[in-house]
Every structure is written in structure tokens, then in C-alpha cells.
Protein backbone atom coordinates (compact mmCIF):
# COMPACT_ATOMS: atom_id res chain seq x y z
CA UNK A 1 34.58 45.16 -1.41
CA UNK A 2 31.71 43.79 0.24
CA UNK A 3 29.98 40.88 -1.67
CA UNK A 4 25.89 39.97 -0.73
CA UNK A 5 25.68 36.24 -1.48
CA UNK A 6 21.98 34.83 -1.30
CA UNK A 7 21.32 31.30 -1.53
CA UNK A 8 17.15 30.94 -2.31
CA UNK A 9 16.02 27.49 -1.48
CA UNK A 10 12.78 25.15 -0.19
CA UNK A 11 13.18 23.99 3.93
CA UNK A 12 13.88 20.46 3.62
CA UNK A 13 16.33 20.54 0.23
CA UNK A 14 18.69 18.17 1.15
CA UNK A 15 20.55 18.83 -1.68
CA UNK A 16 20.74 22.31 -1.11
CA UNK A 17 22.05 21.91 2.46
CA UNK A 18 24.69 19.50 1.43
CA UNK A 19 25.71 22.30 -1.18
CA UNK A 20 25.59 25.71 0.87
CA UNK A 21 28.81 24.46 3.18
CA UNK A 22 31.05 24.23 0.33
CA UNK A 23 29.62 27.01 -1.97
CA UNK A 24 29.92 28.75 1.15
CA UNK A 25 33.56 27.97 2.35
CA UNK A 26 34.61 28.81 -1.64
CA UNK A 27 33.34 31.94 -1.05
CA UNK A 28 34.73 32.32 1.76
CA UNK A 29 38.13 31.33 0.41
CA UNK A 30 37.80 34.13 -3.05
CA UNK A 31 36.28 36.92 -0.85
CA UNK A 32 37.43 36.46 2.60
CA UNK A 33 34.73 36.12 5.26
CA UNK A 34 35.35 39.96 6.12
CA UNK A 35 34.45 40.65 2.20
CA UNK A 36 31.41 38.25 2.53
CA UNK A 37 27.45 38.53 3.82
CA UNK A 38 26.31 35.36 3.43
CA UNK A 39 21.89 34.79 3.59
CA UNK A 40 20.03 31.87 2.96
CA UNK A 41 16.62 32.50 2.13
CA UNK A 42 13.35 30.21 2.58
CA UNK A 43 11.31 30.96 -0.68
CA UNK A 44 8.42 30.01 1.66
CA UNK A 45 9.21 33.50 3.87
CA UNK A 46 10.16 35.50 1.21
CA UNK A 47 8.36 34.40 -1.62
CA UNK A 48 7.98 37.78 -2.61
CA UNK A 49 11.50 38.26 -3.03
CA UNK A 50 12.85 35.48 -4.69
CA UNK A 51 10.04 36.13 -7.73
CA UNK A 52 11.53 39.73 -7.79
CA UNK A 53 14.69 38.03 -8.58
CA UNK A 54 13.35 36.09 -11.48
CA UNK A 55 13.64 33.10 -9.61
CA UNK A 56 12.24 30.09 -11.25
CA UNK A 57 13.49 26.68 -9.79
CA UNK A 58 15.41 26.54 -6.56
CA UNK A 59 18.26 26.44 -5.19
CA UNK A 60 19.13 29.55 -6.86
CA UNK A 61 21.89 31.57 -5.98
CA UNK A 62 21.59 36.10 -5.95
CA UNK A 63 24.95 37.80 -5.90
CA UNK A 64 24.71 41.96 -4.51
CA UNK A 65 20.79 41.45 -5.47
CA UNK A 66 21.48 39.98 -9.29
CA UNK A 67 20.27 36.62 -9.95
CA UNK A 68 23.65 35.34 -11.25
CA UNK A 69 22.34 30.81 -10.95
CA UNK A 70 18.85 29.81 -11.80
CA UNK A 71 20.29 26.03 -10.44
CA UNK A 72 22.96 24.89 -8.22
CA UNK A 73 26.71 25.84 -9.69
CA UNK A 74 29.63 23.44 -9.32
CA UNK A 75 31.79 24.89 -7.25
CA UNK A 76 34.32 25.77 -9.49
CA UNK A 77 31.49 27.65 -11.49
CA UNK A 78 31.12 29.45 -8.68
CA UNK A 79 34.23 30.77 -7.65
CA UNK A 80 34.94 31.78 -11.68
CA UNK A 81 31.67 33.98 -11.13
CA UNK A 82 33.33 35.21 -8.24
CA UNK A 83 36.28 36.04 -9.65
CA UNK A 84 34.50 37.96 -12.59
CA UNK A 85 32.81 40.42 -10.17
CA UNK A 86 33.71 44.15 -10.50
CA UNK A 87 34.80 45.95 -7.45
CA UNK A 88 32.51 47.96 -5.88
């Protein structure tokens, strides 16, 4: 199973840059980095997009094109949401 993980967020959040390494290494750790496509998205390119999404305050955090966090998840909120996903 091959999960799409996409982190929306403003150039310049500093504290969603300090947050994407470790949301992205827990990912890494429940999926595998084999399992794992990992995007981070400027809502300034792809404004479009992330209003598609529903997204309303950033970061926010898409998993396989489902808005699954309208604000930044604790890590271990994160990897239960992981852990909840169906197989594909």
C-alpha cells in the first residue's frame, strides 16, 4: 500500500518546517519510505488545490487526496491516523 501524504503550508512557516521532519520520519517509521510519497505544497503555487481540499488555515495535512488535519497534529495524532488507514 502506497500512502500520498501532503503537507499544505505558507513559504516562510517556521513552525511548519520545524514540524514536517518529524511528521515526516513518523511516517516514515508506520509506512516505510517504500509505502510513502511524501509532497509539501506552497498554498501560494497551488492555491487552487489546497481550497479544493477544504483547506482553511495552514499547515494542513491531505492523506491519498482527503483532508484528514485542518492544523498541525502531534505526532502521535498522526501516526494513530496512520494506523487507522484502510489498505488500498
Amino acid at each position: 500500500m502506497t500512502v500520498k501524504i501532503e503537507v499544505i503550508a505558507a513559504p516562510g512557516c517556521k513552525k511548519c518546517a520545524n514540524a514536517q521532519d518529524e511528521l515526516r520520519a513518523v511516517a516514515a517509521s508506520v509506512l516505510g519510505e517504500g509505502g510513502l510519497v511524501w509532497r509539501e505544497i506552497s498554498v501560494l503555487e497551488e492555491l487552487d488545490y489546497a481550497v479544493s481540499l477544504g483547506v482553511l488555515a495552514m499547515p494542513a495535512i491531505a492523506v491519498n487526496g482527503e483532508l484528514k488535519f485542518s492544523s498541525l497534529p502531534t505526532p502521535e495524532q498522526f501516526r494513530a491516523a496512520l494506523l487507522r488507514l484502510e489498505p488500498r
